[in-house]
N, C-alpha and C. Protein backbone atom coordinates (compact mmCIF):
# COMPACT_ATOMS: atom_id res chain seq x y z
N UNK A 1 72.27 17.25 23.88
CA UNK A 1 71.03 16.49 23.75
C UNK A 1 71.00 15.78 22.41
N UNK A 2 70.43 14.90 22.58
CA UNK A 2 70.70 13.07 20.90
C UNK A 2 69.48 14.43 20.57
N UNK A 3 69.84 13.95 19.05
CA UNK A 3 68.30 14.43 17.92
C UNK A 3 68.09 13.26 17.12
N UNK A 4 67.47 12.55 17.97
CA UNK A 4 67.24 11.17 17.02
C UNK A 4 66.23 11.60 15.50
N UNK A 5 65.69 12.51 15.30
CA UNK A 5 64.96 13.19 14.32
C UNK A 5 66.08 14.00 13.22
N UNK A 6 67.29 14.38 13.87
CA UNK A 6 68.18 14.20 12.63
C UNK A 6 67.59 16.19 11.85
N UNK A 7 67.58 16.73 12.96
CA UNK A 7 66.67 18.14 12.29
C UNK A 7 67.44 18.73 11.16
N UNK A 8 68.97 18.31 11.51
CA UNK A 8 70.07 19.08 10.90
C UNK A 8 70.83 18.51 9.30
N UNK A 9 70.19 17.53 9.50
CA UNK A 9 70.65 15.90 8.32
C UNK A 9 70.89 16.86 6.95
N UNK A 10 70.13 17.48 6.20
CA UNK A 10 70.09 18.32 5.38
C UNK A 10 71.01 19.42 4.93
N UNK A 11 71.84 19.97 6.03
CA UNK A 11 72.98 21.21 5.53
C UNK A 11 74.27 19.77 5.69
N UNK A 12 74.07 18.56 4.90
CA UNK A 12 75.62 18.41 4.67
C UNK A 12 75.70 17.82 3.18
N UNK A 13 76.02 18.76 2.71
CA UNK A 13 76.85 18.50 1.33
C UNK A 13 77.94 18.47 1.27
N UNK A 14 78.97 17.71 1.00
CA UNK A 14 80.43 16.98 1.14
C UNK A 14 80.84 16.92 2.79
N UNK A 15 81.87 17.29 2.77
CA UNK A 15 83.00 17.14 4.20
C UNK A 15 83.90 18.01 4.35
N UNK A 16 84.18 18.39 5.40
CA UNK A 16 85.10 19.30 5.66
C UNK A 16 86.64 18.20 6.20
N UNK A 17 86.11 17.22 7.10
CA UNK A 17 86.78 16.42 7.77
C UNK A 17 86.32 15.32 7.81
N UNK A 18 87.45 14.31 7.79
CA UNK A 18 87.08 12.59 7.49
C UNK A 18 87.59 12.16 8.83
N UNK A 19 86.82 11.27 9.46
CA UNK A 19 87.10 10.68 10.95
C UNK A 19 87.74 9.52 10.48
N UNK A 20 88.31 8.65 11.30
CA UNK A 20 88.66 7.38 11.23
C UNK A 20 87.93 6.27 12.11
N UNK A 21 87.39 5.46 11.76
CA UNK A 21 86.22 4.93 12.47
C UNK A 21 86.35 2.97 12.35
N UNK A 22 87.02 2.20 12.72
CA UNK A 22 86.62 0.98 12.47
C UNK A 22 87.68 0.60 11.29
N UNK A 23 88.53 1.23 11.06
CA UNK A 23 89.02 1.34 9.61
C UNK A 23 88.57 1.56 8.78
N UNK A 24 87.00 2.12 8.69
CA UNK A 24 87.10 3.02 7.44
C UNK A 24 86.95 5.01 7.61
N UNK A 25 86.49 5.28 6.72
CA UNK A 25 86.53 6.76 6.41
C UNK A 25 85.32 7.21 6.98
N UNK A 26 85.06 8.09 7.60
CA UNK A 26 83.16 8.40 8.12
C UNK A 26 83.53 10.44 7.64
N UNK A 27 82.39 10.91 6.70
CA UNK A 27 82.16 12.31 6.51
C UNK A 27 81.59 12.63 7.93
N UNK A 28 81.75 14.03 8.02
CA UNK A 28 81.05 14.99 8.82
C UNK A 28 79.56 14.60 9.01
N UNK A 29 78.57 14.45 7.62
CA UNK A 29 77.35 14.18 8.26
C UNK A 29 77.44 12.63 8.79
N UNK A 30 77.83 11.43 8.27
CA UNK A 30 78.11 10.44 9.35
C UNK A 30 78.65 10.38 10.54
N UNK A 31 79.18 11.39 10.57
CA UNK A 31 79.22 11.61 12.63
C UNK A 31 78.38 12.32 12.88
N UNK A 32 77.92 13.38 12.07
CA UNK A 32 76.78 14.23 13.08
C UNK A 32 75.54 12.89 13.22
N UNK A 33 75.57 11.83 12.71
CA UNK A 33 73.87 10.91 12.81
C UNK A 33 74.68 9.93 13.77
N UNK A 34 76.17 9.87 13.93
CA UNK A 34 76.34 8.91 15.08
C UNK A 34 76.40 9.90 16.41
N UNK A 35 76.90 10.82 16.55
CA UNK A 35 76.43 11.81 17.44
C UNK A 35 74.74 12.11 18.31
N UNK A 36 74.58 11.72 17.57
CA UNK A 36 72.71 12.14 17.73
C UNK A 36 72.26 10.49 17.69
N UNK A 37 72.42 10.06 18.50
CA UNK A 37 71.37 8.38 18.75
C UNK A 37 71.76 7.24 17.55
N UNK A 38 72.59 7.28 16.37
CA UNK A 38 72.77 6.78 15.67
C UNK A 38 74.01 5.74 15.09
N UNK A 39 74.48 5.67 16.24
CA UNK A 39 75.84 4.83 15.86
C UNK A 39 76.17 3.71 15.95
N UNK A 40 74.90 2.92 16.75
CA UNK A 40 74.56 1.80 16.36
C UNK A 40 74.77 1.45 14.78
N UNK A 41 73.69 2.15 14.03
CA UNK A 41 73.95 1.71 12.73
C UNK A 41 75.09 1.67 11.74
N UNK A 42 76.12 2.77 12.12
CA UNK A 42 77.40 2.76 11.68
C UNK A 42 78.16 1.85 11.94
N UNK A 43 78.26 1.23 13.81
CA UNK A 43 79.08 0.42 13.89
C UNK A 43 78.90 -0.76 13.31
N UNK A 44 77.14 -1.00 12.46
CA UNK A 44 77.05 -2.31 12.15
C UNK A 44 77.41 -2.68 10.77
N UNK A 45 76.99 -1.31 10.23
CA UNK A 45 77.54 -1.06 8.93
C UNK A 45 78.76 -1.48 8.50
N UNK A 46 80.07 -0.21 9.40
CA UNK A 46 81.45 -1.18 9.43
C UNK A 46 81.84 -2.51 9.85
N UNK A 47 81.04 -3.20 10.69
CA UNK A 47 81.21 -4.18 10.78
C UNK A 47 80.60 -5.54 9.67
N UNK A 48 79.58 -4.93 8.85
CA UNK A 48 79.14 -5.81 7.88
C UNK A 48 80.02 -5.45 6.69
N UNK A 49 80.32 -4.30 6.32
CA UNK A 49 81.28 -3.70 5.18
C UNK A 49 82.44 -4.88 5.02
N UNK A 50 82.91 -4.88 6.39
CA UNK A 50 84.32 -5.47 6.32
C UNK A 50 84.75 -6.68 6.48
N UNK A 51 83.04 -7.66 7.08
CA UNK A 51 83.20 -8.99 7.14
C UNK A 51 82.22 -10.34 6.47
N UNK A 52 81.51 -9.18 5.89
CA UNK A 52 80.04 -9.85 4.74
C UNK A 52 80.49 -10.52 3.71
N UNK A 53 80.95 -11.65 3.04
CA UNK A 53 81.74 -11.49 1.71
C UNK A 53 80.87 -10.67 0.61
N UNK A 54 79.75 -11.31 0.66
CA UNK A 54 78.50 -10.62 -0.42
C UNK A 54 78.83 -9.36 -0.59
N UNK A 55 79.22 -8.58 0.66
CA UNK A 55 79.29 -7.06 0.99
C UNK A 55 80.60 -6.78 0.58
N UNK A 56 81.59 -7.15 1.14
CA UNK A 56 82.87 -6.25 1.23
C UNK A 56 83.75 -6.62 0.02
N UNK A 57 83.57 -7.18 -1.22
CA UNK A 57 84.27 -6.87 -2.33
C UNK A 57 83.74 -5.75 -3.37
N UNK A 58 82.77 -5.15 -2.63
CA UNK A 58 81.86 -4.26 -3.79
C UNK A 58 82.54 -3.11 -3.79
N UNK A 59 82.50 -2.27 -5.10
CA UNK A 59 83.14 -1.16 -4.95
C UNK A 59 82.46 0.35 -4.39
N UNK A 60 80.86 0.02 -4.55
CA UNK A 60 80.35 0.75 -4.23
C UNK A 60 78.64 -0.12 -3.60
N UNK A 61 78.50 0.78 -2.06
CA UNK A 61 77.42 0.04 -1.56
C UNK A 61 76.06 1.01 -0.95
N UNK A 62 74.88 0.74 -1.28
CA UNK A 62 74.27 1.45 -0.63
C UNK A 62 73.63 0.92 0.89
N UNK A 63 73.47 2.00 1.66
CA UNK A 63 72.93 1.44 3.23
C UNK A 63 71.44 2.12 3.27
N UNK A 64 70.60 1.34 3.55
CA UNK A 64 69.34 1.69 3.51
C UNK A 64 68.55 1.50 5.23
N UNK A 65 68.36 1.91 5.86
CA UNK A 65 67.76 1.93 7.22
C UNK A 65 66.63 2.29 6.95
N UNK A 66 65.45 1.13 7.18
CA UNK A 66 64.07 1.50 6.60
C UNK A 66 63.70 0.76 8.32
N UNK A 67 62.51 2.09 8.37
CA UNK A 67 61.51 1.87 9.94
C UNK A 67 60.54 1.55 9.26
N UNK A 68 60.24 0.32 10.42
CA UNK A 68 59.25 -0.66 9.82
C UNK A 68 57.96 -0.70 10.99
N UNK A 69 56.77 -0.94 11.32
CA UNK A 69 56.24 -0.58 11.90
C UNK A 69 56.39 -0.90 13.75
N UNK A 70 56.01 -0.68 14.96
CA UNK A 70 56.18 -1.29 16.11
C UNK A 70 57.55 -1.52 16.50
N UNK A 71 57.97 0.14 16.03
CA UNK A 71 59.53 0.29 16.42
C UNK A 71 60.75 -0.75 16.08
N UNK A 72 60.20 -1.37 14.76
CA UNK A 72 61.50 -2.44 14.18
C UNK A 72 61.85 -1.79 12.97
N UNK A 73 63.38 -2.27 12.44
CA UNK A 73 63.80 -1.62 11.46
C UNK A 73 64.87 -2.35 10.58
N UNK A 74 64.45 -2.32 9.29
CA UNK A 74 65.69 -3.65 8.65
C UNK A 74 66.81 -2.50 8.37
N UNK A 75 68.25 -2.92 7.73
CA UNK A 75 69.42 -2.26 7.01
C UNK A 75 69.30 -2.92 6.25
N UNK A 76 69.20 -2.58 4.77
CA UNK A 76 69.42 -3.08 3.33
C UNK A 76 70.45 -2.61 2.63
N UNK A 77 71.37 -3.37 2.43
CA UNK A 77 72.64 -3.31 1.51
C UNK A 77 72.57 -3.51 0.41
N UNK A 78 72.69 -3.07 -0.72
CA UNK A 78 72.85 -2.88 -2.14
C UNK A 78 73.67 -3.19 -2.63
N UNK A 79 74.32 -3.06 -4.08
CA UNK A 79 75.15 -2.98 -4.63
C UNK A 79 74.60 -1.57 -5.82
N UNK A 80 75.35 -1.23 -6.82
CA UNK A 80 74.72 0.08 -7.36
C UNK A 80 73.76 0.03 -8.25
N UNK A 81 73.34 -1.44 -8.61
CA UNK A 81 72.43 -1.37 -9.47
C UNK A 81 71.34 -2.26 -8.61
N UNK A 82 71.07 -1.71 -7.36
CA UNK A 82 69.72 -2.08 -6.38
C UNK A 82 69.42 -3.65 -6.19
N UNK A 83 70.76 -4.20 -6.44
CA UNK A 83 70.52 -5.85 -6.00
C UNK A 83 70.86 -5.49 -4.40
N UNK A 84 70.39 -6.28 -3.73
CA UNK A 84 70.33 -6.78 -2.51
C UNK A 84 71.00 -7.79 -2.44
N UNK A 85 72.51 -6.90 -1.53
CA UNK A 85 73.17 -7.91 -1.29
C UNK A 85 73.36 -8.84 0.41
N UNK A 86 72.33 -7.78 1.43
CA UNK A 86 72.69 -8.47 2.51
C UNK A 86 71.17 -7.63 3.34
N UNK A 87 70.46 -8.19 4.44
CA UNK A 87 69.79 -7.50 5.23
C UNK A 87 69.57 -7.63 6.30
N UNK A 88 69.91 -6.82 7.60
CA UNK A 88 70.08 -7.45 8.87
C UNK A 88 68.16 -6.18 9.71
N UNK A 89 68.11 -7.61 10.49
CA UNK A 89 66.83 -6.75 11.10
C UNK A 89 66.83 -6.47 12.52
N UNK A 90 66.49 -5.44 12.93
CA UNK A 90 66.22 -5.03 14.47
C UNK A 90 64.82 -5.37 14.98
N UNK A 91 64.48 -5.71 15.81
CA UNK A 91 63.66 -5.78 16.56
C UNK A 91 62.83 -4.66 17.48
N UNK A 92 63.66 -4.21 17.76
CA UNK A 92 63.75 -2.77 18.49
C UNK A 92 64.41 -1.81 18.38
N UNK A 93 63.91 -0.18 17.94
CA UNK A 93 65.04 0.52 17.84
C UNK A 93 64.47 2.30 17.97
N UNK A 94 65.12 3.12 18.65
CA UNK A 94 64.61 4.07 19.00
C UNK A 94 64.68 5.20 17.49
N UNK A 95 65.29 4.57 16.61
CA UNK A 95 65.08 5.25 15.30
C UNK A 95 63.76 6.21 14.78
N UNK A 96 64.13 7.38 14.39
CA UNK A 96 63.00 8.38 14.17
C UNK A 96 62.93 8.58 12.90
N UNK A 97 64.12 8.32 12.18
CA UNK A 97 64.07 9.05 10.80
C UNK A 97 65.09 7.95 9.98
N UNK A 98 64.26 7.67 8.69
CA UNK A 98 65.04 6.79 7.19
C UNK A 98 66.48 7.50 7.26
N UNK A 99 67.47 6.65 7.10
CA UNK A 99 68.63 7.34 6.49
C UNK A 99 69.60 6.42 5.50
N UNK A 100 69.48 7.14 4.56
CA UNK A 100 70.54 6.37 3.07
C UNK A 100 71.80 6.43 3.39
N UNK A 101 73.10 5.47 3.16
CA UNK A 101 74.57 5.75 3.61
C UNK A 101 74.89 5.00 2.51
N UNK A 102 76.27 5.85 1.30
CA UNK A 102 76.96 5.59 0.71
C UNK A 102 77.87 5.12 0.91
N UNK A 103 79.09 4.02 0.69
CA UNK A 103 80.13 3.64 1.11
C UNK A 103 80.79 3.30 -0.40
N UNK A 104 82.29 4.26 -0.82
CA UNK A 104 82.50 4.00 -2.20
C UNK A 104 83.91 4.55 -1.29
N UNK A 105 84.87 3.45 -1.67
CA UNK A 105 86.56 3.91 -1.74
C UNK A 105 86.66 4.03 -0.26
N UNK A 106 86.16 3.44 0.81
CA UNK A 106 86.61 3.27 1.81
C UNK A 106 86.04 4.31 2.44
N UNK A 107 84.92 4.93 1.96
CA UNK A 107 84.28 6.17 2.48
C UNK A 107 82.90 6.13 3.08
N UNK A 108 82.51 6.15 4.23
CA UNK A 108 80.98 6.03 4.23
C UNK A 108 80.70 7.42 4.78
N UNK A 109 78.99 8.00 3.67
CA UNK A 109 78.81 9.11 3.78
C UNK A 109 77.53 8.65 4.13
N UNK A 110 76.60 10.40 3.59
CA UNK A 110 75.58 10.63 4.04
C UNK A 110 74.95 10.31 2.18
N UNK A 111 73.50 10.56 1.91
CA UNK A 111 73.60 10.25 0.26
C UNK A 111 73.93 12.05 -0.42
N UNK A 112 73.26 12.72 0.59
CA UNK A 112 73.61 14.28 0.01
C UNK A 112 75.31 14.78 -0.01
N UNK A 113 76.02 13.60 0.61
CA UNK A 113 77.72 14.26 0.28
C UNK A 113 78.01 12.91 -0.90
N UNK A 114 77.77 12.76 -1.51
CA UNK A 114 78.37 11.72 -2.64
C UNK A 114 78.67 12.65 -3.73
């Protein structure tokens, strides 16, 4: 059963195991949130990571998934000092819960495994 609420988001501090995903790196808690209703946002992620220019020369990026009201929801991309480098918006999305995603060295995590 999906936990689009993410009950479990919290017991992951680092990784045990790194998936291979799109060509990049995904931790344990980034599959447990694509596992559970969420992989939409990963696949868009890797797909903006790797073809954004704004995005994909950075060495380090933050992913911001903010629910916005009437079930819409933007992704805000960063760079590490909170410039905004890119933002794509949904319209619709069965999203229950905010989630932060680190991407540093070809790695995208959760923000509690950085």
């Amino acid at each position: 059963m999906t936990d689009l609420e993410l009950k479990d988001l919290n017991h992951f501090r680092g990784t045990e195991q790194y998936y291979n995903y799109m060509g990049l790196k995904l931790t344990d808690g980034v599959h447990y949130i694509m596992e559970n209703g969420y992989s939409w946002l990963v696949s868009d992620a890797a797909v903006i990571l790797k073809m954004r220019p704004e995005v994909r020369n950075q060495s380090f990026v933050a992913i911001h998934l903010k629910l916005l009201p009437e079930s819409r929801a933007k992704v805000i991309y960063e760079d590490g000092d909170n410039k905004v480098l890119y933002e794509q918006y949904y319209e619709l999305t069965d999203a229950k819960r905010e989630i932060k995603l680190f991407f540093v060295e070809n790695v995208l995590m959760l923000r509690s495994e950085y």
